[in-house]
Protein backbone atom coordinates (compact mmCIF):
# COMPACT_ATOMS: atom_id res chain seq x y z
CA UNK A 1 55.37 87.00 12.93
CA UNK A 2 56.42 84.05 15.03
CA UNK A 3 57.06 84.43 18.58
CA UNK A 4 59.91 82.63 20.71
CA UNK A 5 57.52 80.79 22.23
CA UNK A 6 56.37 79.54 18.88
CA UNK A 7 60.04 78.44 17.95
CA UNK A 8 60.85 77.13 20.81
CA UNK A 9 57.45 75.04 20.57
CA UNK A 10 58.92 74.18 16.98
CA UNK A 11 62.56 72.87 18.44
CA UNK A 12 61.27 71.02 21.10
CA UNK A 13 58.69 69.10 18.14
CA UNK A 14 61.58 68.68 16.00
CA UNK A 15 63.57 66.92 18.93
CA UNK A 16 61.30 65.01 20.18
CA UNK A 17 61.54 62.34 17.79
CA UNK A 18 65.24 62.38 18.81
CA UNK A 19 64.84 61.93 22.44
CA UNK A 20 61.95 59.51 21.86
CA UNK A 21 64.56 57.15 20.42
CA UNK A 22 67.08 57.76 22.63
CA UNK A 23 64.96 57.02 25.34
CA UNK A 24 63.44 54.37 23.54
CA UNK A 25 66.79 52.78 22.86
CA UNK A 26 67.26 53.03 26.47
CA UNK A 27 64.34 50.79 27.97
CA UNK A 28 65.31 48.73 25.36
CA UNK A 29 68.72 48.24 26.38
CA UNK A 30 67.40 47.83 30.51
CA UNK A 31 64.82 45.18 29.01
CA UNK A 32 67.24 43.33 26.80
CA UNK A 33 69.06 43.21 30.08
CA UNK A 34 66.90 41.87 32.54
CA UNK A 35 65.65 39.49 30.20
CA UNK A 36 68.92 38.38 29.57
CA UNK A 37 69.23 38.08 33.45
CA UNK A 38 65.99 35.94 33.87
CA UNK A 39 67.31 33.64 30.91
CA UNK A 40 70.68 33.37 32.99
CA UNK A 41 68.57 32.33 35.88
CA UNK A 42 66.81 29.72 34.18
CA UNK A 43 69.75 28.03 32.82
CA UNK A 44 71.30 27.99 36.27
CA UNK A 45 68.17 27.02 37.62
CA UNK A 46 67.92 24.35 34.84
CA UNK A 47 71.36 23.14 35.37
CA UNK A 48 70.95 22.26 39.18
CA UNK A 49 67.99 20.46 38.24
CA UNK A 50 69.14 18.31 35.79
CA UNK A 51 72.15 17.65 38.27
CA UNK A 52 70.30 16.72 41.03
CA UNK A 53 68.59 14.46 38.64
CA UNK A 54 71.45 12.54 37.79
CA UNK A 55 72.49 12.48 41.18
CA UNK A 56 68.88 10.92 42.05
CA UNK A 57 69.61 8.43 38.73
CA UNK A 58 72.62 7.41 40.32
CA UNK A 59 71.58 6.61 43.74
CA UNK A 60 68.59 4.89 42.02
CA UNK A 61 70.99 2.96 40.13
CA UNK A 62 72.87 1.65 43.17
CA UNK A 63 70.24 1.06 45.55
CA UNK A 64 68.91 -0.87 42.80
CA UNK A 65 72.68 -2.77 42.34
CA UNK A 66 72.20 -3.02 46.18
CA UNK A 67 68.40 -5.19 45.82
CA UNK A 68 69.60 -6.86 43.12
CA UNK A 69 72.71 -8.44 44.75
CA UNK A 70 70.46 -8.79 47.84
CA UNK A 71 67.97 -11.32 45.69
CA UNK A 72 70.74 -13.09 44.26
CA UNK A 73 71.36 -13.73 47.90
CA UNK A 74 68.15 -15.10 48.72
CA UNK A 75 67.46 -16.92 45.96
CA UNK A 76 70.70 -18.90 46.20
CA UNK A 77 69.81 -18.78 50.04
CA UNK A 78 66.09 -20.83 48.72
CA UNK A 79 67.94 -23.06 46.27
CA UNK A 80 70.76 -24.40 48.87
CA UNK A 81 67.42 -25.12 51.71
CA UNK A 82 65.39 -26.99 48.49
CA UNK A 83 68.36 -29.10 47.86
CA UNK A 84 68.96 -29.68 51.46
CA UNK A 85 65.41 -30.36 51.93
CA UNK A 86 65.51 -33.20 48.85
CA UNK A 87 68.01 -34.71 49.93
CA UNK A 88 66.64 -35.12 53.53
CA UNK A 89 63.60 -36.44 52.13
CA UNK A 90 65.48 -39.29 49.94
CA UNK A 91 67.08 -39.68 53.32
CA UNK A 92 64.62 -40.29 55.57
CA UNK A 93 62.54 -42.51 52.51
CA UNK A 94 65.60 -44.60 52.20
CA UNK A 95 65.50 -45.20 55.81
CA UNK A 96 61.96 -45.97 56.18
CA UNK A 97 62.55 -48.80 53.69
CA UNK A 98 64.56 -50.47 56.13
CA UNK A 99 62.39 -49.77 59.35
CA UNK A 100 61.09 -53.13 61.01
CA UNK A 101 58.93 -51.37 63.55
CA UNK A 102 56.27 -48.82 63.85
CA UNK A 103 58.22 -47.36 66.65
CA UNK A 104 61.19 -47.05 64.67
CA UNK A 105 59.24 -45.27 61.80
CA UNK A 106 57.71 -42.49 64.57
CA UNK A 107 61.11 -41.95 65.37
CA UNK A 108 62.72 -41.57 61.84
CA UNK A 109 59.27 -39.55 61.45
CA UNK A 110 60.62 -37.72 64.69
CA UNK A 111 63.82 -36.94 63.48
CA UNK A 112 63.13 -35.82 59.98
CA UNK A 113 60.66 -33.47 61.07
CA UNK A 114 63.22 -32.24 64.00
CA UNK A 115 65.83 -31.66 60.97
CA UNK A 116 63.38 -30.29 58.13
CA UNK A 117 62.07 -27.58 61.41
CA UNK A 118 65.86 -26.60 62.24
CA UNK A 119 66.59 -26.32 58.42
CA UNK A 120 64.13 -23.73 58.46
CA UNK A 121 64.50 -21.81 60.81
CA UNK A 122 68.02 -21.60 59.94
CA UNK A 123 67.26 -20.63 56.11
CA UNK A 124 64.81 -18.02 57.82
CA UNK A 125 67.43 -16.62 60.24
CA UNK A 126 70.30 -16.27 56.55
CA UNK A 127 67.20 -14.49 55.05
CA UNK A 128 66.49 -11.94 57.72
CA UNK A 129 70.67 -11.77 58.15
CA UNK A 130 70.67 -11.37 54.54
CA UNK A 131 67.85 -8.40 54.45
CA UNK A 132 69.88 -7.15 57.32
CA UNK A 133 72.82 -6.70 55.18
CA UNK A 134 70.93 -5.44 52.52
CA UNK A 135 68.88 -2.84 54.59
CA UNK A 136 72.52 -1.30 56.00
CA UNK A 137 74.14 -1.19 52.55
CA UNK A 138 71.15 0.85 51.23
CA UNK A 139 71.23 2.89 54.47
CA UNK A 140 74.73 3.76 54.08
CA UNK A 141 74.61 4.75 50.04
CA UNK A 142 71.91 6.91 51.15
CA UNK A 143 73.57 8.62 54.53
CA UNK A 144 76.75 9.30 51.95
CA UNK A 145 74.48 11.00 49.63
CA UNK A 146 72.53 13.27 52.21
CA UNK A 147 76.00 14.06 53.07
């Protein structure tokens, strides 16, 4: 005949598959959980990325505005000294067509190489005034975005 111990042997086998599920269903559910957590994570993780991205984009896109305007400047900056610079030369060859004297001609010679060295330097001092500018705009987009 069957002892207790032998039902009780018997119970507990015919439970177990009961509390296997139920703790089964448990880890599961704690699993489903923290996986769900991690996904939430990476989305928020994902999210500032692609934020900080377009914030990057953006800056990008007006420091680049910023260059762009910049070399407009200059090259309108080199056009204005070549025009200058033609015209002083059809200046100073329609005055050497008139010259009687060598002296004369050293001095037109003189004084178109005095004006074509000031024209220079004064297209050279717009350019660096003109990087200046440049420099300080792209300086400030960037202290507004670090702050």
């Amino acid at each position: 005949m069957p002892t207790a111990k032998a039902y009780t042997r018997a119970l507990e086998a015919a439970e177990a598959p009961r509390a296997s599920l139920h703790t089964a269903t448990d880890v599961a559910h704690q699993r489903a959980e923290k996986a769900q957590n991690l996904v939430e994570q990476a989305a928020r993780a994902a999210q500032t990325v692609v934020q900080q991205a377009n914030q990057n984009l953006d800056l990008a896109l007006q420091l680049t505005g910023t260059a762009a305007s910049g070399y407009q400047s200059v090259q309108a900056e080199l056009a204005k000294q070549v025009r200058q610079a033609v015209q002083r030369t059809q200046d100073a060859l329609t005055q050497a067509s008139w010259v009687r004297s060598p002296t004369a001609l050293l001095d037109l010679q003189n004084s178109y190489l005095t004006d074509s060295v000031r024209a220079a330097l004064a297209t050279n001092a717009r350019l660096a005034e003109i990087a200046a500018d440049v420099a300080r705009q792209a300086a400030d987009k960037l202290q507004r975005r670090a702050a």
